[in-house]
PDB file of N, CA and C in Angstrom:
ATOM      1  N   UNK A   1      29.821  -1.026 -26.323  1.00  0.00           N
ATOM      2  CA  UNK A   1      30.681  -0.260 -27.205  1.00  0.00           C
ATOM      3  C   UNK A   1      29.893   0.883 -27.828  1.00  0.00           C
ATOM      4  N   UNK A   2      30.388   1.932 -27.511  1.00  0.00           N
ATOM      5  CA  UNK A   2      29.480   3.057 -28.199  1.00  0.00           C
ATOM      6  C   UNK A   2      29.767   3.355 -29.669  1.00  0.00           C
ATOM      7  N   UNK A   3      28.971   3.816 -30.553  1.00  0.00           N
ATOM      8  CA  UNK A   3      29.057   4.311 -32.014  1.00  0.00           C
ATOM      9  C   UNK A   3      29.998   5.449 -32.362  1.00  0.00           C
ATOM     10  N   UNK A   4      30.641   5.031 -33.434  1.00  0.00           N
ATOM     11  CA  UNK A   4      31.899   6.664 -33.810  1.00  0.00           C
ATOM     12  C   UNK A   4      31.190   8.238 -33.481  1.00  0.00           C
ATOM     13  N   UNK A   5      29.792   7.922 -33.848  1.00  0.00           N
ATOM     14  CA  UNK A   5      28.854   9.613 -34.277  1.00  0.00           C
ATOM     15  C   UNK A   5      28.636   9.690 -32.588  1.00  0.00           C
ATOM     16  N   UNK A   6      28.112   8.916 -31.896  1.00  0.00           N
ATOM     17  CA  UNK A   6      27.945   8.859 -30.640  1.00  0.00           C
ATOM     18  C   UNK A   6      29.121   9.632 -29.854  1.00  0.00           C
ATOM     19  N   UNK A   7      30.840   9.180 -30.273  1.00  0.00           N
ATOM     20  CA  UNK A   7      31.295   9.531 -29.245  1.00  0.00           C
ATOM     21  C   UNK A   7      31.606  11.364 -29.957  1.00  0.00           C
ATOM     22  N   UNK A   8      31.535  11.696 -31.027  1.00  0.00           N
ATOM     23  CA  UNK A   8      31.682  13.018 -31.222  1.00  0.00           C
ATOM     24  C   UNK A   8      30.457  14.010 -31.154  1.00  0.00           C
ATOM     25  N   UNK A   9      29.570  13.132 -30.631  1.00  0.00           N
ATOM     26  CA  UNK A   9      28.181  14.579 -30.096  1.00  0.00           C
ATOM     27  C   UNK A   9      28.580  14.548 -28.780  1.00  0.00           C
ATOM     28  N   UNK A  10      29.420  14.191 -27.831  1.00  0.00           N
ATOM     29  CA  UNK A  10      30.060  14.288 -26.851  1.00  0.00           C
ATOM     30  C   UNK A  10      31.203  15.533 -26.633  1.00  0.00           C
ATOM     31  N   UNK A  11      31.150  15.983 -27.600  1.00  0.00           N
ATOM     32  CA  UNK A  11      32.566  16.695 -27.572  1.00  0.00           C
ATOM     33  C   UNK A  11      32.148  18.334 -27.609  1.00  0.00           C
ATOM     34  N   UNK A  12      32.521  19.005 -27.264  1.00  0.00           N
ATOM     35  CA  UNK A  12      32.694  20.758 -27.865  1.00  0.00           C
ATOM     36  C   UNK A  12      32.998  21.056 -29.140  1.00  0.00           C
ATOM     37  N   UNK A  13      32.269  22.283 -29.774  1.00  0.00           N
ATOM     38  CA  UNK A  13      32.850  22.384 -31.054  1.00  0.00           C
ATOM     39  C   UNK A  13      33.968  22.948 -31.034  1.00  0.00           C
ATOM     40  N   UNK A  14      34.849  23.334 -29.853  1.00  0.00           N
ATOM     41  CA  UNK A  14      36.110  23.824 -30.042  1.00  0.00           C
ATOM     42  C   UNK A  14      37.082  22.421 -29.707  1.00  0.00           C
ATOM     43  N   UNK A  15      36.872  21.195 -29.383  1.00  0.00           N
ATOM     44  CA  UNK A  15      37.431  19.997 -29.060  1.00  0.00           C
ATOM     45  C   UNK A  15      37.151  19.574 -30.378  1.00  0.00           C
ATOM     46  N   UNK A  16      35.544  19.584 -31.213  1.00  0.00           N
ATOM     47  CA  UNK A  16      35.724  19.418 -32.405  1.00  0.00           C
ATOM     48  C   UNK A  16      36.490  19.509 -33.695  1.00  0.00           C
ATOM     49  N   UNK A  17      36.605  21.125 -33.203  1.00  0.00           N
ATOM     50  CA  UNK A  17      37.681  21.808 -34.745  1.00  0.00           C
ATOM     51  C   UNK A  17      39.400  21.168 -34.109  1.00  0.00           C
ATOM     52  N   UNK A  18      39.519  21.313 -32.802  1.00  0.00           N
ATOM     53  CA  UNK A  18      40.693  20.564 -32.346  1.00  0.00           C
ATOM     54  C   UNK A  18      41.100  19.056 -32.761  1.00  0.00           C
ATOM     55  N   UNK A  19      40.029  17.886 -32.764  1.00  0.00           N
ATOM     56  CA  UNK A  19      40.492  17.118 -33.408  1.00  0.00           C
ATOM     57  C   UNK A  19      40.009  16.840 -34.986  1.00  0.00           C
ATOM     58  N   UNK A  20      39.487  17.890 -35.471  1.00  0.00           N
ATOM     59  CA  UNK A  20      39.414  17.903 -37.026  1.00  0.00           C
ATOM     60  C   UNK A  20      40.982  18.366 -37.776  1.00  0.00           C
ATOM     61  N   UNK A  21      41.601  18.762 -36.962  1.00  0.00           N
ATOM     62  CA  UNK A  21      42.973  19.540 -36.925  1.00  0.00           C
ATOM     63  C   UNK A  21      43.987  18.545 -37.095  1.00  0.00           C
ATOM     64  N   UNK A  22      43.871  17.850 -35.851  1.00  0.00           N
ATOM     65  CA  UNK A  22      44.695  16.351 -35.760  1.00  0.00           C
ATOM     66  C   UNK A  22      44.378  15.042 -36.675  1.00  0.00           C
ATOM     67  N   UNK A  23      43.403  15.073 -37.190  1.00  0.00           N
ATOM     68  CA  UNK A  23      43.207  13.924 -38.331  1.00  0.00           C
ATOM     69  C   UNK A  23      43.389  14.352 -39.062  1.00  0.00           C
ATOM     70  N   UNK A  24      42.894  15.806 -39.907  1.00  0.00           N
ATOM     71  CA  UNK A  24      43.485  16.263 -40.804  1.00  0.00           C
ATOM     72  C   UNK A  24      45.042  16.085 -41.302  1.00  0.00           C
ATOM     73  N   UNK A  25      46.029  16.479 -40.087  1.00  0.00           N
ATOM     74  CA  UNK A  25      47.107  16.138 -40.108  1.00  0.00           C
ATOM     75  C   UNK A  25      47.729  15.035 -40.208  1.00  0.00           C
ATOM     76  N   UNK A  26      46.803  14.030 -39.466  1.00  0.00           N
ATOM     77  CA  UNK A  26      47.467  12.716 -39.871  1.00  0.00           C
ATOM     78  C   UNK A  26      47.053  12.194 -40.918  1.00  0.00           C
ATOM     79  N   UNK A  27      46.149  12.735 -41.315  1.00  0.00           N
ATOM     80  CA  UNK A  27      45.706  12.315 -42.838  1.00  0.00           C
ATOM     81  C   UNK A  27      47.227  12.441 -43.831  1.00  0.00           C
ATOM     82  N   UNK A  28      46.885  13.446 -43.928  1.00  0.00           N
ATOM     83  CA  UNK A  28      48.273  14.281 -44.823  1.00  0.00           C
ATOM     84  C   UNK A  28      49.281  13.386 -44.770  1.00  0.00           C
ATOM     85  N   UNK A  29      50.063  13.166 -43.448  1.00  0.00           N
ATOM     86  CA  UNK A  29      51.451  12.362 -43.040  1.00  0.00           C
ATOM     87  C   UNK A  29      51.262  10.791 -43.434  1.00  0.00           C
ATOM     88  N   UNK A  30      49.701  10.482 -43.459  1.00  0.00           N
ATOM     89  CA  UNK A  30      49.681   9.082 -44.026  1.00  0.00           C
ATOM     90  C   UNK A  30      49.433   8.838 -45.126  1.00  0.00           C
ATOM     91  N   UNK A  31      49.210   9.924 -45.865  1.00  0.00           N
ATOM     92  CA  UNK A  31      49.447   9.955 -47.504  1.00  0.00           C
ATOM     93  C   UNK A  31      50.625  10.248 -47.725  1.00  0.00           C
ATOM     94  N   UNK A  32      51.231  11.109 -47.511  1.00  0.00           N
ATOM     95  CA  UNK A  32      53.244  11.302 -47.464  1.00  0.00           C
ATOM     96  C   UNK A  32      53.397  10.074 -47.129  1.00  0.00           C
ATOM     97  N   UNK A  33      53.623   9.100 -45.939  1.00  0.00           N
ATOM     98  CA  UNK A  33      54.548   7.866 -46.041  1.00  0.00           C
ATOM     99  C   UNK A  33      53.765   7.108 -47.143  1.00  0.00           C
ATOM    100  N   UNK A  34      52.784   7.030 -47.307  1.00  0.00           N
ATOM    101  CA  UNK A  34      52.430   6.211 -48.676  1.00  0.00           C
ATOM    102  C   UNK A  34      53.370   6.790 -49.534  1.00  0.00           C
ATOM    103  N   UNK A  35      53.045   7.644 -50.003  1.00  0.00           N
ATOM    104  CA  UNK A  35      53.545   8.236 -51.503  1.00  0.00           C
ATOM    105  C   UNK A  35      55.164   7.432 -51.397  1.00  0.00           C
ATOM    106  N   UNK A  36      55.696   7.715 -50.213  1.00  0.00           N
ATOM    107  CA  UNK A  36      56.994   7.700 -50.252  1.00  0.00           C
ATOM    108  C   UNK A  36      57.732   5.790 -50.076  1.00  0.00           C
ATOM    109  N   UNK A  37      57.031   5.255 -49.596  1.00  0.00           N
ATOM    110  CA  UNK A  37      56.814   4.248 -49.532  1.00  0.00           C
ATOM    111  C   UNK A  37      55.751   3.176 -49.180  1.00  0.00           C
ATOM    112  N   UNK A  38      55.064   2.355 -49.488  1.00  0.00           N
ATOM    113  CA  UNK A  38      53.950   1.854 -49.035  1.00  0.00           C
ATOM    114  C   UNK A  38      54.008   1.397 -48.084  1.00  0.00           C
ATOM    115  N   UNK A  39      52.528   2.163 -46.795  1.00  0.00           N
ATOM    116  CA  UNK A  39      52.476   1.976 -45.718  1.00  0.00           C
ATOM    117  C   UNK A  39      51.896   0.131 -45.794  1.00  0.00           C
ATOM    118  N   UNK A  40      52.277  -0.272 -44.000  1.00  0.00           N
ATOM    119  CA  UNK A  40      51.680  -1.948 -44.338  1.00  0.00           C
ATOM    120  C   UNK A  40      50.061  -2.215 -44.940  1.00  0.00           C
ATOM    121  N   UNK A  41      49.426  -1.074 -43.985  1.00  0.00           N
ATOM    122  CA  UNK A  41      47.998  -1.275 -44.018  1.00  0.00           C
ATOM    123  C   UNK A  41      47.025  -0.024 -44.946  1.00  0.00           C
ATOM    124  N   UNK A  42      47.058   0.046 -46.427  1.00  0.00           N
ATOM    125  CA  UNK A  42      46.511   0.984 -46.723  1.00  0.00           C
ATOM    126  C   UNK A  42      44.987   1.370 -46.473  1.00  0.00           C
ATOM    127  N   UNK A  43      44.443   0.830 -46.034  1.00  0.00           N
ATOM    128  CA  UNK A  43      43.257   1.293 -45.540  1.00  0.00           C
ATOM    129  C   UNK A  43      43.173   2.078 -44.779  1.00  0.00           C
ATOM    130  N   UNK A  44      44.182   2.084 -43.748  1.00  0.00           N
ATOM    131  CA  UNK A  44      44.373   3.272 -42.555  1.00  0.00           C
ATOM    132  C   UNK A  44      43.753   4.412 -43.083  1.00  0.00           C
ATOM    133  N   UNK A  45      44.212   4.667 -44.377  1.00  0.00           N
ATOM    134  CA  UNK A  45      44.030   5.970 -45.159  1.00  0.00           C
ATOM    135  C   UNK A  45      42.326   6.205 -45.449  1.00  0.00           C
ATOM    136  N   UNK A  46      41.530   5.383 -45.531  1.00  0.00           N
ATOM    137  CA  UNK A  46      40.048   5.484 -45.758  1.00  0.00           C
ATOM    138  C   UNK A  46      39.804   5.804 -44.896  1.00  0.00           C
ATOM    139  N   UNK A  47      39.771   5.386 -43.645  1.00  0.00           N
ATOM    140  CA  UNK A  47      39.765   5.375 -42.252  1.00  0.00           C
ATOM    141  C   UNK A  47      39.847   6.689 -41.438  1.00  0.00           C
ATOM    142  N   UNK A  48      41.078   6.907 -42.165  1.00  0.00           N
ATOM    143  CA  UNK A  48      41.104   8.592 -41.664  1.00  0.00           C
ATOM    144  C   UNK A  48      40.358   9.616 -42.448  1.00  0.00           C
ATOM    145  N   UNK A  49      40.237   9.146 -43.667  1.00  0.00           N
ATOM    146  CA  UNK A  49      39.608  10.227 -44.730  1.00  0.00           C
ATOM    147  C   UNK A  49      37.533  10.199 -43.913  1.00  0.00           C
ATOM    148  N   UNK A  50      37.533   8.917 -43.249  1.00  0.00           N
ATOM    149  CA  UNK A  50      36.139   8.913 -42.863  1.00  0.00           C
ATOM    150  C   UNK A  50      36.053   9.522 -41.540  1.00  0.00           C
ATOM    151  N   UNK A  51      36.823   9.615 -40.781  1.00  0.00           N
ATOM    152  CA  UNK A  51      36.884   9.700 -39.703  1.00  0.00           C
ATOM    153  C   UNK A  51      37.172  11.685 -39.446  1.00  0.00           C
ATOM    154  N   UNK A  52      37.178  12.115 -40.368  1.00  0.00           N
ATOM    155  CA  UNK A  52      37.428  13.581 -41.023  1.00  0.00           C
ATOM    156  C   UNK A  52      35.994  13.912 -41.120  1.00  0.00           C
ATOM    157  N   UNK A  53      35.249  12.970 -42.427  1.00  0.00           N
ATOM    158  CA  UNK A  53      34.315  13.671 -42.647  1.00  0.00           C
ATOM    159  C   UNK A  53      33.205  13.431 -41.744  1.00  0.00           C
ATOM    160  N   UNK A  54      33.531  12.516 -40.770  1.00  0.00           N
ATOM    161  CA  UNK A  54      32.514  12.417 -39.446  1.00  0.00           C
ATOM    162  C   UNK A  54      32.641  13.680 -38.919  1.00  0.00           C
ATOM    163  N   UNK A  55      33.694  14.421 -38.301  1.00  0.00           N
ATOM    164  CA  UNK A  55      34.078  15.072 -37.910  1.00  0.00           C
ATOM    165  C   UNK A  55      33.353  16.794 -38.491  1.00  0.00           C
ATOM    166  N   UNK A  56      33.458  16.546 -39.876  1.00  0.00           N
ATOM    167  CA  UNK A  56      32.920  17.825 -40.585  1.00  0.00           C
ATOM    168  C   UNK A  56      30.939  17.640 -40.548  1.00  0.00           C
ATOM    169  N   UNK A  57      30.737  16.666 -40.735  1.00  0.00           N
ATOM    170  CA  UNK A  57      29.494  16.635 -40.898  1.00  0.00           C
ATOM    171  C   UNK A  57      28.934  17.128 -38.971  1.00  0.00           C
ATOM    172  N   UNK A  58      29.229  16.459 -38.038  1.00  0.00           N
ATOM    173  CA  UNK A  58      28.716  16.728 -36.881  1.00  0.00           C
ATOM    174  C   UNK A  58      28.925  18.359 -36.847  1.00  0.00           C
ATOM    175  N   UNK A  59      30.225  18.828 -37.232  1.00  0.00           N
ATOM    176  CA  UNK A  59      30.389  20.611 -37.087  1.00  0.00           C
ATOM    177  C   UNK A  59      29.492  21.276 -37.989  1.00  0.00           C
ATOM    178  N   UNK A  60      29.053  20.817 -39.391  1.00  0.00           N
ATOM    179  CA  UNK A  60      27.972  21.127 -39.984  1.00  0.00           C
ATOM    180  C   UNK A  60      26.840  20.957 -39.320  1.00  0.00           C
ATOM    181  N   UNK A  61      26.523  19.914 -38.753  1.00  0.00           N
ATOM    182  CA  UNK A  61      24.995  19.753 -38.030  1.00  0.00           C
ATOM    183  C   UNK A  61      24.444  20.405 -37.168  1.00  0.00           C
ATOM    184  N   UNK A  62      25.823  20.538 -35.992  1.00  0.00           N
ATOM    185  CA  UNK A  62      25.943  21.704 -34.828  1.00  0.00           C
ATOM    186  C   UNK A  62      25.352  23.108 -35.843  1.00  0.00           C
ATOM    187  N   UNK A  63      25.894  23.183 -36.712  1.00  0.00           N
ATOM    188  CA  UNK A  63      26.013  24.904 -37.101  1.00  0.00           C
ATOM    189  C   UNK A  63      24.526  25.396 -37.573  1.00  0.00           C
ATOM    190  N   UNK A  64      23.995  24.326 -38.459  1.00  0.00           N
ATOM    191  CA  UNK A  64      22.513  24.183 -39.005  1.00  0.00           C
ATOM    192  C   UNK A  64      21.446  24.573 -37.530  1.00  0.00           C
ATOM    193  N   UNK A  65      21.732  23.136 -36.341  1.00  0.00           N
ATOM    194  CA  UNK A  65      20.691  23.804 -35.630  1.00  0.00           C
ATOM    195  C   UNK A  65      20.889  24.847 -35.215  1.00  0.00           C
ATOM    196  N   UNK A  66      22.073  25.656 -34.634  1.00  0.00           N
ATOM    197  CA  UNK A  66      22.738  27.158 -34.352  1.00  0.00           C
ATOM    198  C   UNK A  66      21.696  27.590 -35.164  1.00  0.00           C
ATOM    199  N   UNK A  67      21.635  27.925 -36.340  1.00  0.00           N
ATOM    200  CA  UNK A  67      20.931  28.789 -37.331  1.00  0.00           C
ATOM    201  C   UNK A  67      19.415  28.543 -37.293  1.00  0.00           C
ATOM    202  N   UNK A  68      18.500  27.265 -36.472  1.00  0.00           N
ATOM    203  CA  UNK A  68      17.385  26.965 -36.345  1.00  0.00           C
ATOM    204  C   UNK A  68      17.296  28.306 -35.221  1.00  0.00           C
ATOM    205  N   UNK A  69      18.037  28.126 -34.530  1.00  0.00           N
ATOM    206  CA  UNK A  69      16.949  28.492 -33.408  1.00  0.00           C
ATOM    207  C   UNK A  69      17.580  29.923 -32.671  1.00  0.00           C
TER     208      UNK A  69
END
């Protein structure tokens, strides 16, 4: 089983900002059905909020070495 960080140094930073796009979004829609009624599993919501900032930190990391070298 490979690691979450593992499978996104796999990716392009334009596949990156692509699915930073799509969690973002489902972030949002899974705070709306909360708000609006409570979803079964609220954790989902951590989950995605982490799964975001995995997402931002690898596009930060990419960008840092960009600027090394």
């Amino acid at each position: 089983m490979k690691k979450k960080g593992t499978e996104l140094k796999d990716l392009t930073v334009q596949e990156l900002q692509d699915k930073l796009q799509d969690e973002r979004s489902s972030l949002r829609k899974l705070r709306f059905d909360h708000a609006v009624s409570p979803v079964e599993n609220p954790m989902l919501i951590g989950a995605r909020r982490r799964e975001v900032a995995r997402v931002l930190t690898e596009l930060r990391h990419r960008e840092l070495n960009e600027n090394k070298q």
